[in-house]
Protein backbone atom coordinates (compact mmCIF):
# COMPACT_ATOMS: atom_id res chain seq x y z
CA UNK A 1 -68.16 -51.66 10.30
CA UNK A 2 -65.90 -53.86 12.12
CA UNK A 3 -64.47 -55.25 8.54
CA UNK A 4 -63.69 -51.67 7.52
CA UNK A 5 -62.46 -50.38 10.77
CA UNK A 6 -59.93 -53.60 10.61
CA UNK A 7 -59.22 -52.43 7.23
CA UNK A 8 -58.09 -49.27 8.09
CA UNK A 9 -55.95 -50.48 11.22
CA UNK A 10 -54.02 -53.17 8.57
CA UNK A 11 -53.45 -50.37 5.90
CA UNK A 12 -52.47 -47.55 8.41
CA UNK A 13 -49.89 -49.96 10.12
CA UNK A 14 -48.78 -50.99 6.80
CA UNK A 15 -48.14 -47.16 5.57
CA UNK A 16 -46.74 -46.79 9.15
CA UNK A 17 -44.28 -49.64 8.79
CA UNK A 18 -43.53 -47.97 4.67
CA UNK A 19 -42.23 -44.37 6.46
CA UNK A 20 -40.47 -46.46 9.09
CA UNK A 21 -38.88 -48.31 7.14
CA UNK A 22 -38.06 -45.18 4.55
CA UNK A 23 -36.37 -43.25 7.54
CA UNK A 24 -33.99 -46.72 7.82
CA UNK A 25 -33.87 -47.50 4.52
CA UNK A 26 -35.33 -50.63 4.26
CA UNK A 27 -38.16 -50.30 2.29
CA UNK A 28 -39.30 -48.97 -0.88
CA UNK A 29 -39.71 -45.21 0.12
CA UNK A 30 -36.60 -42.92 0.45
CA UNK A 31 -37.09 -39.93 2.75
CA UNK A 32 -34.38 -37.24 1.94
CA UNK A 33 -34.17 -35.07 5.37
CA UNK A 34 -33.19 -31.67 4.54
CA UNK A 35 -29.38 -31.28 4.43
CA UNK A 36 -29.10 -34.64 3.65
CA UNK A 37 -28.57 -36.26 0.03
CA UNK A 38 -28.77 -40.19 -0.95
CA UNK A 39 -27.24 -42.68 -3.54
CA UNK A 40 -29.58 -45.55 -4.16
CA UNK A 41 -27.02 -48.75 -4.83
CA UNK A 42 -28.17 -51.72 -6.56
CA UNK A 43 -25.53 -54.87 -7.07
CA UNK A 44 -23.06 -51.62 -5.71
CA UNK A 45 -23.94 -49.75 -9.10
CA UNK A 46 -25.44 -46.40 -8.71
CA UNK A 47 -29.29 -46.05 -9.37
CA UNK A 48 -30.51 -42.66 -8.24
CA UNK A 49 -28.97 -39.57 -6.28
CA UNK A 50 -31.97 -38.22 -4.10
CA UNK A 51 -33.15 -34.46 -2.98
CA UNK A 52 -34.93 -33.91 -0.37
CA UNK A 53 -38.50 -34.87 -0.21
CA UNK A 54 -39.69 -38.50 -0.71
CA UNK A 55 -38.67 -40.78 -2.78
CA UNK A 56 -40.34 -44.26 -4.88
CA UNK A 57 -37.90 -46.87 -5.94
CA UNK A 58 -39.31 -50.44 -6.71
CA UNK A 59 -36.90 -53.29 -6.22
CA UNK A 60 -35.82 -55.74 -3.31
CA UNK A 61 -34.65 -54.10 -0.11
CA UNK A 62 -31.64 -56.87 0.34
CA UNK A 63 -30.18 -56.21 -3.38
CA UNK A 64 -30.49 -52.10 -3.19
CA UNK A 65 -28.90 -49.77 -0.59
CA UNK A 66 -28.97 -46.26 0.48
CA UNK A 67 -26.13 -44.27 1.38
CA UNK A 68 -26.52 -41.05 2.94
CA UNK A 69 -23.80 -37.95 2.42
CA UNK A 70 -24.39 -34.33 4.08
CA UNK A 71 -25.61 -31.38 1.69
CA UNK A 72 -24.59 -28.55 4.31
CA UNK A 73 -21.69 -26.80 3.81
CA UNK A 74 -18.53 -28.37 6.12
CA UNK A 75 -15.46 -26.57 8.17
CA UNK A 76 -12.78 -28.23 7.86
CA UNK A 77 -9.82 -27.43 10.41
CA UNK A 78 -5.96 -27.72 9.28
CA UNK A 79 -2.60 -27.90 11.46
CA UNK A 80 -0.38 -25.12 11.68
CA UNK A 81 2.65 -25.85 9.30
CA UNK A 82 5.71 -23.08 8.72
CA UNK A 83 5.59 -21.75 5.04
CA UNK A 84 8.47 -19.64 3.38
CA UNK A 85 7.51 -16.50 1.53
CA UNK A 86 9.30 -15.17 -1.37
CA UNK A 87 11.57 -13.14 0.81
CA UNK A 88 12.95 -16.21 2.88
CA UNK A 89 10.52 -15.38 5.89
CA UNK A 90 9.23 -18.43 7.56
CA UNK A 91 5.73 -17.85 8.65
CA UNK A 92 3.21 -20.38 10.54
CA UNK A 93 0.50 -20.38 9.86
CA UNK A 94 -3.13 -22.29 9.89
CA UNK A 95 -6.36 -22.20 7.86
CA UNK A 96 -9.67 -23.66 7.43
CA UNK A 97 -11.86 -24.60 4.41
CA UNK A 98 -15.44 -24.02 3.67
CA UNK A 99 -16.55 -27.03 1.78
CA UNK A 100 -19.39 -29.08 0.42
CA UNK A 101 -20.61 -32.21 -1.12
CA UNK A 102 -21.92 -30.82 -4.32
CA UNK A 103 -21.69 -34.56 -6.42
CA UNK A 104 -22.89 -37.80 -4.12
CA UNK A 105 -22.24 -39.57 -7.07
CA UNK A 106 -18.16 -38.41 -7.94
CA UNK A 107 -17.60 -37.96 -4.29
CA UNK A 108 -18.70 -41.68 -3.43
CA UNK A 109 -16.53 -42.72 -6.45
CA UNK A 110 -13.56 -40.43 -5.72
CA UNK A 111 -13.79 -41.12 -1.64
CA UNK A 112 -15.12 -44.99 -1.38
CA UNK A 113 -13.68 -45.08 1.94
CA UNK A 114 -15.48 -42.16 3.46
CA UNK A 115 -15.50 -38.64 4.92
CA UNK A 116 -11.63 -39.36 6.42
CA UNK A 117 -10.64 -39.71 3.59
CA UNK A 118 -12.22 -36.61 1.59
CA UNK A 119 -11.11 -34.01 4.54
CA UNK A 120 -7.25 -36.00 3.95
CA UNK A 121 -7.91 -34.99 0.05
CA UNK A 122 -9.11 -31.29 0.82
CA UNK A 123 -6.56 -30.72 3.39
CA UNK A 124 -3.71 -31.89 1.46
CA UNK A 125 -5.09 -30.31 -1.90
CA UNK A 126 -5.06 -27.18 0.27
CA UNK A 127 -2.26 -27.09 1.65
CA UNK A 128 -0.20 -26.92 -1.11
CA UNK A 129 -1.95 -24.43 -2.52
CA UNK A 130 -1.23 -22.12 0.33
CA UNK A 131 2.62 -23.34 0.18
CA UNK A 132 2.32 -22.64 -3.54
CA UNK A 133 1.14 -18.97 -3.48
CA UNK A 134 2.52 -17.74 -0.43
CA UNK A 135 5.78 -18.59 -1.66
CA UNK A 136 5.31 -16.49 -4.41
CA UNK A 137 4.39 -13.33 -2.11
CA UNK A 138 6.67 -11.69 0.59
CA UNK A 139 5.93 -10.96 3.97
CA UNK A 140 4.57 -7.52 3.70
CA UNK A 141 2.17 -8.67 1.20
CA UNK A 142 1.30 -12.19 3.14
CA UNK A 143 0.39 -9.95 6.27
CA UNK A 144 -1.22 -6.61 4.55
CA UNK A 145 -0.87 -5.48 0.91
CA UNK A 146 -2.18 -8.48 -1.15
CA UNK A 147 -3.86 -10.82 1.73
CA UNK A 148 -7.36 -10.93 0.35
CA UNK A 149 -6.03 -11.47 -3.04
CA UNK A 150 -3.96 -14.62 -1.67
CA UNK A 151 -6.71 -16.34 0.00
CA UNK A 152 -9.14 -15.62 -3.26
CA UNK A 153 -6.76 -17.38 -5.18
CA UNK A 154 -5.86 -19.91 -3.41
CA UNK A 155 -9.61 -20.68 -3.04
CA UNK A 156 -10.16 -20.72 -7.02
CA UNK A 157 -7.03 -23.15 -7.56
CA UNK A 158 -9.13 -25.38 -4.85
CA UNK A 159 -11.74 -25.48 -6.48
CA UNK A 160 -10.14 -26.50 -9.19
CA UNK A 161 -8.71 -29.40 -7.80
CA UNK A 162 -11.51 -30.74 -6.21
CA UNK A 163 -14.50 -30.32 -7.67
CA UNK A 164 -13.87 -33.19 -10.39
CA UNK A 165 -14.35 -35.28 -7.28
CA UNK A 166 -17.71 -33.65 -6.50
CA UNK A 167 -16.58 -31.27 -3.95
CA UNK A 168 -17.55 -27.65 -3.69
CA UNK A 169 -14.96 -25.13 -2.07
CA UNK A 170 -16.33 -22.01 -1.10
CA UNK A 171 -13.70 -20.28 0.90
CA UNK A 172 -9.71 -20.86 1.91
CA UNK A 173 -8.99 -18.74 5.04
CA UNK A 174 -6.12 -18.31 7.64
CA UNK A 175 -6.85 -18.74 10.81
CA UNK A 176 -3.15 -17.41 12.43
CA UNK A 177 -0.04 -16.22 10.45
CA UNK A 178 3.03 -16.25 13.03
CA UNK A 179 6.62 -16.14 12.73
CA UNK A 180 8.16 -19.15 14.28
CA UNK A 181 9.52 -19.34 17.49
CA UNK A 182 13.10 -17.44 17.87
CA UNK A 183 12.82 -16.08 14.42
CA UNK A 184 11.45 -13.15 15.64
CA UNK A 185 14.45 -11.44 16.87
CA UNK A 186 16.23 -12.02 13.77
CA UNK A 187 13.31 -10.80 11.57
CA UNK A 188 13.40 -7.31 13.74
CA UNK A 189 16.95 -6.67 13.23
CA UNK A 190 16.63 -7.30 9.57
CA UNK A 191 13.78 -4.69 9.88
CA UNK A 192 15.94 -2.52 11.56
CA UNK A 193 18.50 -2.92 9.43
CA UNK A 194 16.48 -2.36 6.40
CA UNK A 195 14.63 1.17 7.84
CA UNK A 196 18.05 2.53 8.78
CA UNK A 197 19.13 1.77 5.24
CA UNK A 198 15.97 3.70 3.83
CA UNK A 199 16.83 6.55 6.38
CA UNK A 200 20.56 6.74 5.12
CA UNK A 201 19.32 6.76 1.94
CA UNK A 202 17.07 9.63 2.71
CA UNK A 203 19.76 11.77 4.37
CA UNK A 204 22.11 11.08 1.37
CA UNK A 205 19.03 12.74 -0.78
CA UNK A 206 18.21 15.19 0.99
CA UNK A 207 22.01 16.32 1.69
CA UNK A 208 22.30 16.35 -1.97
CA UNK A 209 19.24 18.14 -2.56
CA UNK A 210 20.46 20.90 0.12
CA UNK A 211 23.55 21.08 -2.21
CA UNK A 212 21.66 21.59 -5.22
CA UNK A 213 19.55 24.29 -3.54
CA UNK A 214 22.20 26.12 -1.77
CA UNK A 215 24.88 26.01 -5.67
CA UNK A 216 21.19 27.44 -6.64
CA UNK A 217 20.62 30.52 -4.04
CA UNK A 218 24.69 31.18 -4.38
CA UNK A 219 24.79 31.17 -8.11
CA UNK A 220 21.45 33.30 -8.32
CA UNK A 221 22.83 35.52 -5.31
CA UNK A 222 25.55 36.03 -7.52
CA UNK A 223 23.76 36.78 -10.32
CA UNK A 224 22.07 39.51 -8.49
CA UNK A 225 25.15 41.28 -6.88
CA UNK A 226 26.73 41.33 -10.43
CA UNK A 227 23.65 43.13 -11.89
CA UNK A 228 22.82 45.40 -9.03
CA UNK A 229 26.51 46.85 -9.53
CA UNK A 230 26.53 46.89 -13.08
CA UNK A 231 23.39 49.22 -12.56
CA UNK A 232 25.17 51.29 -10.01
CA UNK A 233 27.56 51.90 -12.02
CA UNK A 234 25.68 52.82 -15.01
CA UNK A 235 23.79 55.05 -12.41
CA UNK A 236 26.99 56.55 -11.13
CA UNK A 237 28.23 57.30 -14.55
CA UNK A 238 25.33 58.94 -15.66
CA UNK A 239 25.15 61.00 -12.70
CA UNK A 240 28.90 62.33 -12.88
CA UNK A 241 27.77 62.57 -16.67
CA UNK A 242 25.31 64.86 -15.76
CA UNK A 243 27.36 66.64 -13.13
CA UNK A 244 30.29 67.44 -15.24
CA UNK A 245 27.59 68.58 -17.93
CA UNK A 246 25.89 71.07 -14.99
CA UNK A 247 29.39 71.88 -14.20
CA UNK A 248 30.14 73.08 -18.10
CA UNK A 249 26.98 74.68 -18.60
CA UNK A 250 27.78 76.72 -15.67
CA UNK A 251 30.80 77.18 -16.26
CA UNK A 252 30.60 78.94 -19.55
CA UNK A 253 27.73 80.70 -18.57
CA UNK A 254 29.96 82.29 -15.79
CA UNK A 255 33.41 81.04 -15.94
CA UNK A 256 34.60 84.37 -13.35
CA UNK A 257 31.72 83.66 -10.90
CA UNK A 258 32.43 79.67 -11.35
CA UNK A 259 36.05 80.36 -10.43
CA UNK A 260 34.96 82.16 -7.75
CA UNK A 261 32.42 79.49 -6.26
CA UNK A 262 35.35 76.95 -6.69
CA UNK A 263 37.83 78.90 -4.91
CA UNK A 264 35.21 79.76 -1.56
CA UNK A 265 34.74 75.86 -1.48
CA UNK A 266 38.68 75.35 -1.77
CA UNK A 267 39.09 77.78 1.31
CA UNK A 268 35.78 76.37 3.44
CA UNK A 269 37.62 73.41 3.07
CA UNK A 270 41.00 73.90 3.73
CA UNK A 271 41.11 77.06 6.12
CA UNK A 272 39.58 75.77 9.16
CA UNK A 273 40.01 77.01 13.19
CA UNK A 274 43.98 76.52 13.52
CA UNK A 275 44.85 76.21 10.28
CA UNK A 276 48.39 77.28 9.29
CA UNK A 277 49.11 77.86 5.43
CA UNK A 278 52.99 78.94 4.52
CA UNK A 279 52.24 80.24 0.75
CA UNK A 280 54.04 82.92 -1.16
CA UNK A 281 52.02 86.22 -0.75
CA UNK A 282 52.09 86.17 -4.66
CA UNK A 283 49.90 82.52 -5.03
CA UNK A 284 46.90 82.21 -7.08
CA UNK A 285 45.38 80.41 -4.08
CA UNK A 286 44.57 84.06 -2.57
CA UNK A 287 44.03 85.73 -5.58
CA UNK A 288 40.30 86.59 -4.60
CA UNK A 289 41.39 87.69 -1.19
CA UNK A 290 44.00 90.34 -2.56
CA UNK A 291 42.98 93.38 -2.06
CA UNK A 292 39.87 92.51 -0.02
CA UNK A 293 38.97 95.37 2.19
CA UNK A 294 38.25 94.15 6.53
CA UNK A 295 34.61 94.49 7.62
CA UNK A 296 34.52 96.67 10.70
CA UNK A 297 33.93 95.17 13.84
CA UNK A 298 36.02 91.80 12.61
């Protein structure tokens, strides 16, 4: 009993010492921590890139090495910088990168000299992509119309770049897009300047449009009046038409009591209260009152 139970103590402080010296990676066992990945180095030459879990390797702890690298995905913070858009606007602006080591082994060859000098790569690398398509975009676009297009783009070209050197980019974004300092003024006049262009512009169109519209109305108003009395006269005509063929029916039904109709009408309107008529006694004017007999009592 005592032989086993000293058995037991040696090979329990032996596994004890193994995971120990896994977690510093000194012995012969790799433990890969979640979020973590490892290169295994032997003679500086890569052997193995590790997951997590645990890991066998056989060999010497002085000739091989670990290196450990984070698997999470990174932020990565960049300094405001002004940028010129297409239309000569000068905007500051910031971003920030979502990033990852997707390739321990091409990031550890591409980046020997550590993380500083990855986030140097990815920040420069960015950078000029954001110089590159923003300058190809103007203001109103930058700020509203086409943003999410920008940053989706400039995120793919990333990518690009980078990931021959192991890195993963999953998102460009800007933090703050500002005009510089004392632009602003200038930028708001040019604004001003530009919307009381657009309104001139509208005036002139619409004054021009009134023109059209009232050369319209006149020429159809025209139009109109020139029919409407072509119709009244057509109407009048055919009415004294009509009345002069009344007239000769009548006439040569009757012509005596016709000529005596005519003549009343001639002396209800010419003989009125205080009318004085100097006419030789012979005129045909009186011809039906010749010889016309008083009424009593007038």
């Amino acid at each position: 009993m005592r032989r086993l139970l000293l058995v037991v103590i040696v090979v329990g402080l032996g596994f004890v010492g193994l995971v120990s010296a896994a977690r510093l990676d000194l012995g012969p066992l790799v433990i890969t921590r979640e979020g973590e990945q490892k290169i295994i180095f032997r003679f500086n030459e890569i052997q193995k890139v590790t997951e997590p879990g645990l890991s066998t390797r056989f060999g010497i702890p002085v000739i091989e090495r670990v290196e450990t690298y984070d698997a999470r995905w990174l932020h990565l913070n960049s300094e405001p910088v002004p940028i010129p858009t297409k239309d000569g606007e000068r905007l500051l602006i910031d971003n920030y990168v979502v990033w990852r080591i997707a390739d321990p082994a091409a990031f550890r060859k591409a980046f020997g000299q550590g993380m500083g000098a990855a986030e140097k790569r990815i920040d420069r690398t960015v950078r000029d992509g954001v110089r590159e398509v923003i300058g190809r975009h103007t203001l109103t676009q930058v700020l509203k119309d086409e943003r999410q297009d920008i940053m989706d783009e400039i995120t793919r070209n990333a990518l690009a770049e980078l990931r021959r050197e192991g890195i993963d980019v999953a998102d460009v974004r800007i933090n703050r897009t500002e005009l510089p300092e004392g632009t602003d003024r200038s930028v708001y006049e040019r604004m001003k300047t530009e919307r009381e262009r657009l309104a001139k512009k509208s005036r002139a169109e619409g004054d021009e449009r009134a023109r059209r519209i009232r050369a319209s109305a006149d020429r159809e108003a025209r139009v109109i009046v020139a029919e409407a009395q072509r119709d009244a006269e057509v109407a009048r005509g055919a009415g004294d038409a009509e009345a002069a063929r009344i007239y000769a029916e009548a006439y040569g039904a009757a012509p005596e009591f016709y000529s005596f109709v005519r003549s009343l009408e001639a002396y209800r309107n010419t003989l009125g209260e205080g009318t004085t008529l100097v006419l030789s006694p012979d005129s045909e004017f009186f011809q039906f009152l010749q010889g016309a007999q008083p009424v009593p009592g007038r």
